[in-house]
PDB file of N, CA and C in Angstrom:
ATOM      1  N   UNK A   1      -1.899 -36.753  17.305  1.00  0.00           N
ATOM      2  CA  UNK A   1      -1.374 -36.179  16.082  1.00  0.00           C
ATOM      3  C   UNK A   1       0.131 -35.975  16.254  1.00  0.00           C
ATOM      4  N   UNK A   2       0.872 -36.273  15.502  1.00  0.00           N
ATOM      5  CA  UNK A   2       2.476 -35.936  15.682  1.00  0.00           C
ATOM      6  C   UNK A   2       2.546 -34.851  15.491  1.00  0.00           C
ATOM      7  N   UNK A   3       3.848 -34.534  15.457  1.00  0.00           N
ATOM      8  CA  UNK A   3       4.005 -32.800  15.811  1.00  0.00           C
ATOM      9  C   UNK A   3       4.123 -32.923  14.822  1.00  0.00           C
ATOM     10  N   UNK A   4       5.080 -33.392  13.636  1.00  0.00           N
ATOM     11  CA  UNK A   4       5.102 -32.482  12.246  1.00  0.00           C
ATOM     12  C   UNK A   4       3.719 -31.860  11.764  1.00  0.00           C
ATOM     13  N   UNK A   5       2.829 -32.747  12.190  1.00  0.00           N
ATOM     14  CA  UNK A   5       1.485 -32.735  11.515  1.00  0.00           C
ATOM     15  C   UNK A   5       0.949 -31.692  12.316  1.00  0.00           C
ATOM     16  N   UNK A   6       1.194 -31.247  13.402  1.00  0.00           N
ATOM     17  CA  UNK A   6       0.872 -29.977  14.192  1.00  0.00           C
ATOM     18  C   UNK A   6       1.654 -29.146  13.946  1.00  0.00           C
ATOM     19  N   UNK A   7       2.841 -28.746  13.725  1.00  0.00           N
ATOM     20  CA  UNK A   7       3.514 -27.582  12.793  1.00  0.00           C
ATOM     21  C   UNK A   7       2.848 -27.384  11.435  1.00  0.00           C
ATOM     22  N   UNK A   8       2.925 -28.220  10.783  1.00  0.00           N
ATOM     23  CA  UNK A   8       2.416 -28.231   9.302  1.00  0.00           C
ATOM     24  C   UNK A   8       0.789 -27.271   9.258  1.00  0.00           C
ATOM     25  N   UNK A   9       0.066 -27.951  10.163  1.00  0.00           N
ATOM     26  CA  UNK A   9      -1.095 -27.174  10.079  1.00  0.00           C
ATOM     27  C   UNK A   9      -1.218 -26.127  10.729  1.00  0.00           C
ATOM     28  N   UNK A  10      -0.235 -26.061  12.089  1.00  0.00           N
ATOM     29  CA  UNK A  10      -0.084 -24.152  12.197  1.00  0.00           C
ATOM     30  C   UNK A  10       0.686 -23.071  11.757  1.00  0.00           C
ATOM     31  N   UNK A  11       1.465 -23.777  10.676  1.00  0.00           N
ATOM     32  CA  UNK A  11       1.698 -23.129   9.544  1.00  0.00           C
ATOM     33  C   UNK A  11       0.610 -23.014   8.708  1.00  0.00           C
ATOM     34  N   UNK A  12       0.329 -23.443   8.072  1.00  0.00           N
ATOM     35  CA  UNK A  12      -1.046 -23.458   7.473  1.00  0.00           C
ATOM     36  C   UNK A  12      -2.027 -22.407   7.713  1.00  0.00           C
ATOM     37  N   UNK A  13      -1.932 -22.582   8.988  1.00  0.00           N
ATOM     38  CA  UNK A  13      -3.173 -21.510   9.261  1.00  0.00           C
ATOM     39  C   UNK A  13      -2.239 -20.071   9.585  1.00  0.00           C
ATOM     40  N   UNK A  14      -1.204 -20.105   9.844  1.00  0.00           N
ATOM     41  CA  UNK A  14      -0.147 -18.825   9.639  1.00  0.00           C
ATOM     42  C   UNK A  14       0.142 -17.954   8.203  1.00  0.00           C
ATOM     43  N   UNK A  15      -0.134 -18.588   7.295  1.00  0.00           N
ATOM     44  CA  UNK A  15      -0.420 -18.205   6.394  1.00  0.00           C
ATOM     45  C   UNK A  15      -0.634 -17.016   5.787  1.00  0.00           C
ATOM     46  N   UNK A  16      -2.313 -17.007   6.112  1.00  0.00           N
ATOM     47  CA  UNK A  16      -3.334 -15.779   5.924  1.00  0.00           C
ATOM     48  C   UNK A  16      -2.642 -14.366   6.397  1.00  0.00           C
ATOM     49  N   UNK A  17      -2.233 -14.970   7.678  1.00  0.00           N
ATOM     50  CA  UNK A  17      -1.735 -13.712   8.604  1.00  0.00           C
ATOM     51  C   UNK A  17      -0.255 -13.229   8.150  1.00  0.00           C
ATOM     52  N   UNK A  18       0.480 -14.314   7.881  1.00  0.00           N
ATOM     53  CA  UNK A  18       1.629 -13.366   7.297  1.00  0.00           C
ATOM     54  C   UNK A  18       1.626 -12.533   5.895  1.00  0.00           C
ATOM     55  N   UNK A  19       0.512 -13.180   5.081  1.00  0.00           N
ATOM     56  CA  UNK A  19       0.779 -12.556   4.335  1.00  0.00           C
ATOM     57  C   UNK A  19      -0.653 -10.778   3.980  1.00  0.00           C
ATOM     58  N   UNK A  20      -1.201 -10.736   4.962  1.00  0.00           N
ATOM     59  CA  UNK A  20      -1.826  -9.692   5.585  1.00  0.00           C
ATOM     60  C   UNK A  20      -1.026  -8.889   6.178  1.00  0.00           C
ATOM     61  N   UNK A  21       0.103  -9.321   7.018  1.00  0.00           N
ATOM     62  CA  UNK A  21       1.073  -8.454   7.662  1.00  0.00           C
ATOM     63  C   UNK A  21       2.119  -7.930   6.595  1.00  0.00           C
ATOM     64  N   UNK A  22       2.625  -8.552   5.279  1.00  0.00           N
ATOM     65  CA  UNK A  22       2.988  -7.971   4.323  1.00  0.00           C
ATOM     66  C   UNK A  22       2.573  -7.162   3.317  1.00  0.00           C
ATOM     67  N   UNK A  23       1.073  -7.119   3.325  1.00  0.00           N
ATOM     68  CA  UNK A  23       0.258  -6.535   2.619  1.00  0.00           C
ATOM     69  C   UNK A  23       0.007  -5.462   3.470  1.00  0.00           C
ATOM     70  N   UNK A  24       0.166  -5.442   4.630  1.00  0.00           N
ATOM     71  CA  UNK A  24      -0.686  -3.882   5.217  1.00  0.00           C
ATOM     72  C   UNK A  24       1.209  -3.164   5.586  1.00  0.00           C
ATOM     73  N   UNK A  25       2.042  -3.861   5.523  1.00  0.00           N
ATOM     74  CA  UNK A  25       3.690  -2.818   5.287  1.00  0.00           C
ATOM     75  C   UNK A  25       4.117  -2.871   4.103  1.00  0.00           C
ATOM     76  N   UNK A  26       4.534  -3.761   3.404  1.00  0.00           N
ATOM     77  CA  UNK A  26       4.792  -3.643   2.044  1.00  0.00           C
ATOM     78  C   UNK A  26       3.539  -2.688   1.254  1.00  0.00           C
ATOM     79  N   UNK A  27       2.367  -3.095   1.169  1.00  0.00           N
ATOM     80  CA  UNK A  27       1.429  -2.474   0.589  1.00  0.00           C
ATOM     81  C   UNK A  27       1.019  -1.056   0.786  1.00  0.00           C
ATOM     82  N   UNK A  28       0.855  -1.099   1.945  1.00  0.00           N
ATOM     83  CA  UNK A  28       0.941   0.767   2.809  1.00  0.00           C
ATOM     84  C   UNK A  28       1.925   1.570   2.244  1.00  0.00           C
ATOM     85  N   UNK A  29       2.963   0.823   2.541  1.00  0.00           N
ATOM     86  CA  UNK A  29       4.151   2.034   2.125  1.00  0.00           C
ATOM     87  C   UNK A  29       4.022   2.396   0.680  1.00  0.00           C
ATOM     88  N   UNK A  30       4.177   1.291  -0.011  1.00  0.00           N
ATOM     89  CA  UNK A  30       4.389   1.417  -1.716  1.00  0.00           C
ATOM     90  C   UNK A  30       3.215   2.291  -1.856  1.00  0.00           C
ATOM     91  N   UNK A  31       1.555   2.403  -1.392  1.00  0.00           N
ATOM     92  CA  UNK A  31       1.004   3.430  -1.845  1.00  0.00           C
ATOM     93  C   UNK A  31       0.737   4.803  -0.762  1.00  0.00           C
ATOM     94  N   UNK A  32       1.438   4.819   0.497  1.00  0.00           N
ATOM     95  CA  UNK A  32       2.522   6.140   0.863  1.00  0.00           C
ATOM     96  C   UNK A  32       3.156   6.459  -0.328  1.00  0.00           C
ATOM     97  N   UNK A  33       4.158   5.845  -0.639  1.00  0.00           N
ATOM     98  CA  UNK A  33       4.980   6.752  -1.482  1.00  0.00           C
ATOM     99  C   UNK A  33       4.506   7.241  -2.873  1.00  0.00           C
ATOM    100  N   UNK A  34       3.676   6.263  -3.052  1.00  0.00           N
ATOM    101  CA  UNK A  34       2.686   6.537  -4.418  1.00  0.00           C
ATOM    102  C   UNK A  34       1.946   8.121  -4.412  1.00  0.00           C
ATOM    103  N   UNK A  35       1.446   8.101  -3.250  1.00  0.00           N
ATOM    104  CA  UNK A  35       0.595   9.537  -3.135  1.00  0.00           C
ATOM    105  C   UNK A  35       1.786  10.361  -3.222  1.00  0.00           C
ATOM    106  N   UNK A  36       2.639  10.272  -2.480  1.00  0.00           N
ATOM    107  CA  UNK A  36       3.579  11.546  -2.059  1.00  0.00           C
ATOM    108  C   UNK A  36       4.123  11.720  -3.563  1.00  0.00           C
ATOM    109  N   UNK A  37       4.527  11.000  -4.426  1.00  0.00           N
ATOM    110  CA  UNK A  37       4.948  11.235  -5.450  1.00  0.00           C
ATOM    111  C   UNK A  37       3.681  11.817  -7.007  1.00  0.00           C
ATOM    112  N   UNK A  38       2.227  11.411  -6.580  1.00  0.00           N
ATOM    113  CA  UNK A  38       1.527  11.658  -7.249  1.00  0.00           C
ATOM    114  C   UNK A  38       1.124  13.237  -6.639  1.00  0.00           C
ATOM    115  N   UNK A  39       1.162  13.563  -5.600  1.00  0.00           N
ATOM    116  CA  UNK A  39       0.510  14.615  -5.527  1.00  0.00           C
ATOM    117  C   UNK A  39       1.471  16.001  -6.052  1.00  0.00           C
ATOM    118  N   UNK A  40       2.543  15.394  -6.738  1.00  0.00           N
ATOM    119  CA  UNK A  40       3.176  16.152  -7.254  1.00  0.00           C
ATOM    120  C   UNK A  40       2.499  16.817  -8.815  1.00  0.00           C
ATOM    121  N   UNK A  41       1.629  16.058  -9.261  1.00  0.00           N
ATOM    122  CA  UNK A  41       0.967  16.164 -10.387  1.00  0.00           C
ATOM    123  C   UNK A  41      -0.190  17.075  -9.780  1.00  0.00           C
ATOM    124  N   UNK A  42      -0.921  17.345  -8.682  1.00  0.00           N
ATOM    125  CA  UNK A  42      -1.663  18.298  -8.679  1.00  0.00           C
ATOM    126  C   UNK A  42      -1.240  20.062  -8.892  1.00  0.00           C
ATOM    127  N   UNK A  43      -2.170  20.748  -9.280  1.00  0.00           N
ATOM    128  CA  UNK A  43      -2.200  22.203  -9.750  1.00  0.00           C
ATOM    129  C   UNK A  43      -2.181  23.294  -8.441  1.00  0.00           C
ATOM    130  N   UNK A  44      -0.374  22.534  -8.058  1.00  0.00           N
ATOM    131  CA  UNK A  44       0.188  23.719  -6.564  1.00  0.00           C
ATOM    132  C   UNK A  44       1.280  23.859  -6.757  1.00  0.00           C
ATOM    133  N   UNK A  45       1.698  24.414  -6.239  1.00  0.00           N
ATOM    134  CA  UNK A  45       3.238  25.112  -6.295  1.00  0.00           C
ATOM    135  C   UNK A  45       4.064  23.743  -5.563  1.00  0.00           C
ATOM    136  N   UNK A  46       5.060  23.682  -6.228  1.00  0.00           N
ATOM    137  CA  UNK A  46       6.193  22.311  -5.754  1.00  0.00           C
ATOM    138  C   UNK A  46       5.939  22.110  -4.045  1.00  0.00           C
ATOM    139  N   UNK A  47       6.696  22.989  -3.506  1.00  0.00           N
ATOM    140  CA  UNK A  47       6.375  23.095  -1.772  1.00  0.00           C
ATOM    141  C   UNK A  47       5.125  22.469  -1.309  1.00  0.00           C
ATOM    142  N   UNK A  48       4.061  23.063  -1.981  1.00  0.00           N
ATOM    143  CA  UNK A  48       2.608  22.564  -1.020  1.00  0.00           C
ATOM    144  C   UNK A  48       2.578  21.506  -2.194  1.00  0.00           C
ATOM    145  N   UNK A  49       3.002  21.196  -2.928  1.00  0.00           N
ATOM    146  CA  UNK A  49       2.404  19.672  -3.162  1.00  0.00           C
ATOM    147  C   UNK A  49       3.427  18.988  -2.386  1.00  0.00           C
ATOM    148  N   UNK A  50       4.641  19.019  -2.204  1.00  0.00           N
ATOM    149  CA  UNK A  50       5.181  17.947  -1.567  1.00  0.00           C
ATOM    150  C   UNK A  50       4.907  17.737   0.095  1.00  0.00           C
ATOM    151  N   UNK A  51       4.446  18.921   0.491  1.00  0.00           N
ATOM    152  CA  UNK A  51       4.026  18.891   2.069  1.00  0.00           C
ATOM    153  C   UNK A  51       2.659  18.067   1.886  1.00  0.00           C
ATOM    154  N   UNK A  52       1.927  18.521   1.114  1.00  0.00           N
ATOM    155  CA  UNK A  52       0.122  17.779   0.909  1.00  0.00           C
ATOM    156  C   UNK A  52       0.746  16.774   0.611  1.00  0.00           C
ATOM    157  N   UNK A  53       1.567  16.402  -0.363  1.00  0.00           N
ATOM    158  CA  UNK A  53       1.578  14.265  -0.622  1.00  0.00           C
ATOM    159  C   UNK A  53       2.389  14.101   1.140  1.00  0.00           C
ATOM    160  N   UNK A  54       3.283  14.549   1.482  1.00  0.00           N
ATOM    161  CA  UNK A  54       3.972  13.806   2.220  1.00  0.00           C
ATOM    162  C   UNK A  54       3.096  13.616   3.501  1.00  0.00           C
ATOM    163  N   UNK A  55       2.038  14.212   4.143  1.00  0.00           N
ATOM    164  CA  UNK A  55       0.769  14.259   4.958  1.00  0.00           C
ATOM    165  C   UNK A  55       0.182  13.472   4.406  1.00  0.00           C
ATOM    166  N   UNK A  56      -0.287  13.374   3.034  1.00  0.00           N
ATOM    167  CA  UNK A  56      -1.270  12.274   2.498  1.00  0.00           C
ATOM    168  C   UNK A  56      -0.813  11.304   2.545  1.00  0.00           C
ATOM    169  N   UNK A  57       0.734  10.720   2.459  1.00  0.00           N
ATOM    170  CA  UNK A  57       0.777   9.646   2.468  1.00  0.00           C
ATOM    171  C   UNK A  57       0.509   9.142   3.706  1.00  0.00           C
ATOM    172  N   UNK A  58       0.713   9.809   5.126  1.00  0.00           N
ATOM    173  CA  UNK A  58       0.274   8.902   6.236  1.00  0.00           C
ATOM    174  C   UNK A  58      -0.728   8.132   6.554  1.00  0.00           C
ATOM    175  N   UNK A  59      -1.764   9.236   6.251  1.00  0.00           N
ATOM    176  CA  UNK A  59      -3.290   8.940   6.110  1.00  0.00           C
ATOM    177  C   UNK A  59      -3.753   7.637   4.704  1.00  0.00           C
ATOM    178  N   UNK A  60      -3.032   7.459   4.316  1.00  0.00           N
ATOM    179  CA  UNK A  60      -3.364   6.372   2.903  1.00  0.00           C
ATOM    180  C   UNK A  60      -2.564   5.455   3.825  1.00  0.00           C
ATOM    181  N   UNK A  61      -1.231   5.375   4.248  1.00  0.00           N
ATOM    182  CA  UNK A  61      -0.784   4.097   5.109  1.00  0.00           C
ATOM    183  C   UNK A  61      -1.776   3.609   5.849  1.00  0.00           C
ATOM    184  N   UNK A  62      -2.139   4.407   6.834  1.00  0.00           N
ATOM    185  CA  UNK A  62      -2.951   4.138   7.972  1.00  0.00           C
ATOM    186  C   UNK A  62      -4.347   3.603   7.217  1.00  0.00           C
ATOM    187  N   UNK A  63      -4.916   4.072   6.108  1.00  0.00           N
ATOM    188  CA  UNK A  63      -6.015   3.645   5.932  1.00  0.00           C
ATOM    189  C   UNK A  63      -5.779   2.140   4.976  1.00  0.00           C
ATOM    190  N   UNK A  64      -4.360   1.983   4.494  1.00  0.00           N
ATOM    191  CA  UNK A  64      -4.071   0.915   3.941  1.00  0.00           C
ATOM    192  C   UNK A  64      -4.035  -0.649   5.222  1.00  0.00           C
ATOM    193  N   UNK A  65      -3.667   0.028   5.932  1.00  0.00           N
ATOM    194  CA  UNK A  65      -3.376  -0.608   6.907  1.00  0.00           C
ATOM    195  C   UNK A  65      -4.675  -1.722   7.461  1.00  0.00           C
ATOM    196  N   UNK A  66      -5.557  -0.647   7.961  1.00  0.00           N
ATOM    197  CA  UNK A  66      -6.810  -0.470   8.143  1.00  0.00           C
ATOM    198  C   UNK A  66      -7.498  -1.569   7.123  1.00  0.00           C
ATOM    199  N   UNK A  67      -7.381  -1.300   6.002  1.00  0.00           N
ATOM    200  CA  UNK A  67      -8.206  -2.049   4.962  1.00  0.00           C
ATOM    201  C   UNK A  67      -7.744  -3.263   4.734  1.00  0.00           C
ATOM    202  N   UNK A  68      -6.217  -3.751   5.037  1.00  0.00           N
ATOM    203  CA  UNK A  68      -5.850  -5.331   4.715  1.00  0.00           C
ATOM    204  C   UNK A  68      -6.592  -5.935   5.623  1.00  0.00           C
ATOM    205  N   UNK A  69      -6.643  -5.241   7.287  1.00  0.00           N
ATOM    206  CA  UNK A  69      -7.029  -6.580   8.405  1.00  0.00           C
ATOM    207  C   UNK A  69      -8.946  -6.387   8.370  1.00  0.00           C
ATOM    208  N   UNK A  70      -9.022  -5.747   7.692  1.00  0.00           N
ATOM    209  CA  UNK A  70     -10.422  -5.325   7.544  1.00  0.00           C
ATOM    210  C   UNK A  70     -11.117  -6.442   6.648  1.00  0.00           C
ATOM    211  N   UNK A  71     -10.458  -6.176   5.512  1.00  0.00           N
ATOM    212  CA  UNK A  71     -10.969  -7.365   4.098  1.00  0.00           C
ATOM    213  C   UNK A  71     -11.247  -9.183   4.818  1.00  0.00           C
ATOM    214  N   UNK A  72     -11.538  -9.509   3.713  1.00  0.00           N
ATOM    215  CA  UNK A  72     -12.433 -10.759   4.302  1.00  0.00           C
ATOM    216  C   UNK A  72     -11.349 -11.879   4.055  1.00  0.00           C
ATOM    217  N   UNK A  73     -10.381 -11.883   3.075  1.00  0.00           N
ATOM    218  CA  UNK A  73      -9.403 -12.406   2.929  1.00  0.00           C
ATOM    219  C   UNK A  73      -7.785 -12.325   2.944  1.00  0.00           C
ATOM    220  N   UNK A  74      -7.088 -12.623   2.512  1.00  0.00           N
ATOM    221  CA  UNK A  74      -5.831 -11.919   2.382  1.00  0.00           C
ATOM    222  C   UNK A  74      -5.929 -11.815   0.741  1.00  0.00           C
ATOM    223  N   UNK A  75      -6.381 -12.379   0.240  1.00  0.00           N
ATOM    224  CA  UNK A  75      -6.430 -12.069  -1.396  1.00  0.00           C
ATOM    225  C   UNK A  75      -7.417 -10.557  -2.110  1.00  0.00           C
ATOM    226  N   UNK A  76      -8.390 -10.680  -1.065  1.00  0.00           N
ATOM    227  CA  UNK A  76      -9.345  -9.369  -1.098  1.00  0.00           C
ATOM    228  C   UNK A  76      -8.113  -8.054  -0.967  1.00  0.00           C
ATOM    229  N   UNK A  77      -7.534  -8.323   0.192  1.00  0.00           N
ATOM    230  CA  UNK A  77      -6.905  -7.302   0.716  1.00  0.00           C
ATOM    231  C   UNK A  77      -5.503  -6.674  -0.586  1.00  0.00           C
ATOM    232  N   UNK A  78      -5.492  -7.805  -1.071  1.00  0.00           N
ATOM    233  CA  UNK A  78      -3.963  -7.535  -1.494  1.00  0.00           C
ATOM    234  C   UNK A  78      -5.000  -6.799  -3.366  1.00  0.00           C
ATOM    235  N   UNK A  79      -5.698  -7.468  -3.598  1.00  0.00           N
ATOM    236  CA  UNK A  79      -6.129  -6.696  -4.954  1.00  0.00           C
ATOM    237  C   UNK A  79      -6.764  -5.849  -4.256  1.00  0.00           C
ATOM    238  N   UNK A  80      -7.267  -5.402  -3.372  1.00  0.00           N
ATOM    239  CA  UNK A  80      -7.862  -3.817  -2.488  1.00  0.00           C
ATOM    240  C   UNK A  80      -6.567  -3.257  -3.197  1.00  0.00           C
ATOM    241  N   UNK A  81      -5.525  -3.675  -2.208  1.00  0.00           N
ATOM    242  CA  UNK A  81      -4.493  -2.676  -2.525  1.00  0.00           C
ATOM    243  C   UNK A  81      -3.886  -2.048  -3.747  1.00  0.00           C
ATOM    244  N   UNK A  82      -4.213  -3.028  -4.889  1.00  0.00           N
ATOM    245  CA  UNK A  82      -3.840  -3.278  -6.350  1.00  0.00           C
ATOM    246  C   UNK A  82      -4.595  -2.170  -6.771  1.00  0.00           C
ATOM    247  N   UNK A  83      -5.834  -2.002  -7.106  1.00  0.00           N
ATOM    248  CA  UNK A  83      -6.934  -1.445  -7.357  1.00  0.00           C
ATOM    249  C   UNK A  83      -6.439  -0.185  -6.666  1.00  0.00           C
ATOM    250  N   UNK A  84      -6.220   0.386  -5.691  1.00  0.00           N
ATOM    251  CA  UNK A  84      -5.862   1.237  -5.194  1.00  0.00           C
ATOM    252  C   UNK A  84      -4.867   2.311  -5.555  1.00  0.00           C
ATOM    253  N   UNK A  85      -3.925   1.067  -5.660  1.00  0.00           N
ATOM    254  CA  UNK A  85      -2.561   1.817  -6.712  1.00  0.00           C
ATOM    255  C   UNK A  85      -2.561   2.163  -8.077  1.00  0.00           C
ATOM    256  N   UNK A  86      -3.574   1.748  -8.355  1.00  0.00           N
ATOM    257  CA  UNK A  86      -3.476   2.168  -9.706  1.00  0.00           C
ATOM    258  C   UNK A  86      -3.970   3.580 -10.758  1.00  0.00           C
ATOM    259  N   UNK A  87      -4.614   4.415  -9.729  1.00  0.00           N
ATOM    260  CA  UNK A  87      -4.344   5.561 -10.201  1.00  0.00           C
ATOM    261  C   UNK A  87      -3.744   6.422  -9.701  1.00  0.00           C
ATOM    262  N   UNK A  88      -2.976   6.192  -8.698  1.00  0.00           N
ATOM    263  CA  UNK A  88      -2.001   6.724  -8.176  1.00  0.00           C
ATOM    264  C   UNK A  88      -0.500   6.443  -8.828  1.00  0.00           C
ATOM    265  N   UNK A  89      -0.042   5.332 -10.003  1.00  0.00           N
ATOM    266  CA  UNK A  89       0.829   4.787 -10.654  1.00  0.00           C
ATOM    267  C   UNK A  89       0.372   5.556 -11.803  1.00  0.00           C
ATOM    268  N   UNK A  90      -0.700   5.814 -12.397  1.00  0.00           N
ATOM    269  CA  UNK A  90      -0.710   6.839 -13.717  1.00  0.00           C
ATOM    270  C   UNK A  90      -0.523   8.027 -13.120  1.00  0.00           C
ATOM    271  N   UNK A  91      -0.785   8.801 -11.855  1.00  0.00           N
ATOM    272  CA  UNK A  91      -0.184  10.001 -12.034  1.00  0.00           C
ATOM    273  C   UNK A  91       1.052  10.123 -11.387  1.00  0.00           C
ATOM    274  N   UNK A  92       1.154   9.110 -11.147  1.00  0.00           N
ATOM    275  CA  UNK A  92       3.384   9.464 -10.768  1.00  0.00           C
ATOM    276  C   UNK A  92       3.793   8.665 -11.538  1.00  0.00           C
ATOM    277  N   UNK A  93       3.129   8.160 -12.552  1.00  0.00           N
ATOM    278  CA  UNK A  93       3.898   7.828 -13.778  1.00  0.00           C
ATOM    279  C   UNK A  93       3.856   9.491 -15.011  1.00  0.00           C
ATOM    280  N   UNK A  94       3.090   9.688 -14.571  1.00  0.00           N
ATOM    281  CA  UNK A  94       2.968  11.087 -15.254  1.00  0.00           C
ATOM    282  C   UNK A  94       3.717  12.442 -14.759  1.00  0.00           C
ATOM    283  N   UNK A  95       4.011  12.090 -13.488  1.00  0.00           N
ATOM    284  CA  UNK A  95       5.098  12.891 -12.733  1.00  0.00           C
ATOM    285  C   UNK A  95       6.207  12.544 -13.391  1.00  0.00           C
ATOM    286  N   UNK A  96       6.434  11.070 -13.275  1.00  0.00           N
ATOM    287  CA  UNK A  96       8.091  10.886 -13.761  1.00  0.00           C
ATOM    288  C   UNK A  96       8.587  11.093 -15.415  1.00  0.00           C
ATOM    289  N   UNK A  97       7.449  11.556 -15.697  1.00  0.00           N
ATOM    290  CA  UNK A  97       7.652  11.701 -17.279  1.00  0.00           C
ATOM    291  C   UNK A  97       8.015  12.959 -17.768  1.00  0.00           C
ATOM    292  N   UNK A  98       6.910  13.446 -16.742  1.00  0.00           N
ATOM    293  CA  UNK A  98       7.751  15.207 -16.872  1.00  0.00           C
ATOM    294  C   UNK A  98       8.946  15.738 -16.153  1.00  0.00           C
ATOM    295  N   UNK A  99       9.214  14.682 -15.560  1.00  0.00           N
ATOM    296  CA  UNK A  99      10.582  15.063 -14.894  1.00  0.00           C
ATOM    297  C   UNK A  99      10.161  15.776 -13.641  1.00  0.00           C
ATOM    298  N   UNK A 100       9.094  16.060 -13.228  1.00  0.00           N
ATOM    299  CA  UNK A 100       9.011  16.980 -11.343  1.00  0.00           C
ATOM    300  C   UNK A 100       9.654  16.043 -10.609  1.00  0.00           C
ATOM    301  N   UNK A 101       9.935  15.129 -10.798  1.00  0.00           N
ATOM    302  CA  UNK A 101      10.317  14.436  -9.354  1.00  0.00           C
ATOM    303  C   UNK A 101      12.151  14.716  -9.145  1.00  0.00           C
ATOM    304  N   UNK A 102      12.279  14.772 -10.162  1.00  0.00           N
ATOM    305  CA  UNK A 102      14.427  14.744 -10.114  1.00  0.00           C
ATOM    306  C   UNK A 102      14.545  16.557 -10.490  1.00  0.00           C
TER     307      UNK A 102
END
């Protein structure tokens, strides 16, 4: 086999994995910060919600993390993550509306 044709296909199969490795940092973080900013919408005083999101968000990284190399695909993983964010985007979209965040 020539080498292009052996780069080409271990690219190929590099693939999956890079884009799993962007999905469990890009994806983690964006719903880190999602919590930390949503848990501003729960019924606590400013202080303990921002200490509770900013703790929660670790634990949602780590379990984001967790769930990309977990899933069966990289496409599973990345709408996991989608699905995930999304009620966490209505209530820090509901944060940013009332203005708690600025």
């Amino acid at each position: 086999m020539p080498l292009a044709q052996q780069w080409l296909s271990r690219a190929g199969q590099a693939g999956p994995v890079v884009s799993r490795i962007a999905a469990a940092v890009g994806g983690g973080y964006a719903l880190g910060a999602l919590t930390s900013v949503a848990a501003l919408a729960l019924p606590a005083s400013r202080p303990q919600a921002v200490l509770g999101g900013a703790l929660a968000s670790f634990a949602v990284f780590a379990a984001a993390v967790i769930w990309v190399f977990a899933a069966r695909s990289a496409t599973r993983a990345w709408v996991g993550l989608l699905i995930a964010a999304l009620p966490l985007l209505l209530a820090s979209a509901r944060v940013w509306r009332a203005g708690v965040g600025g």
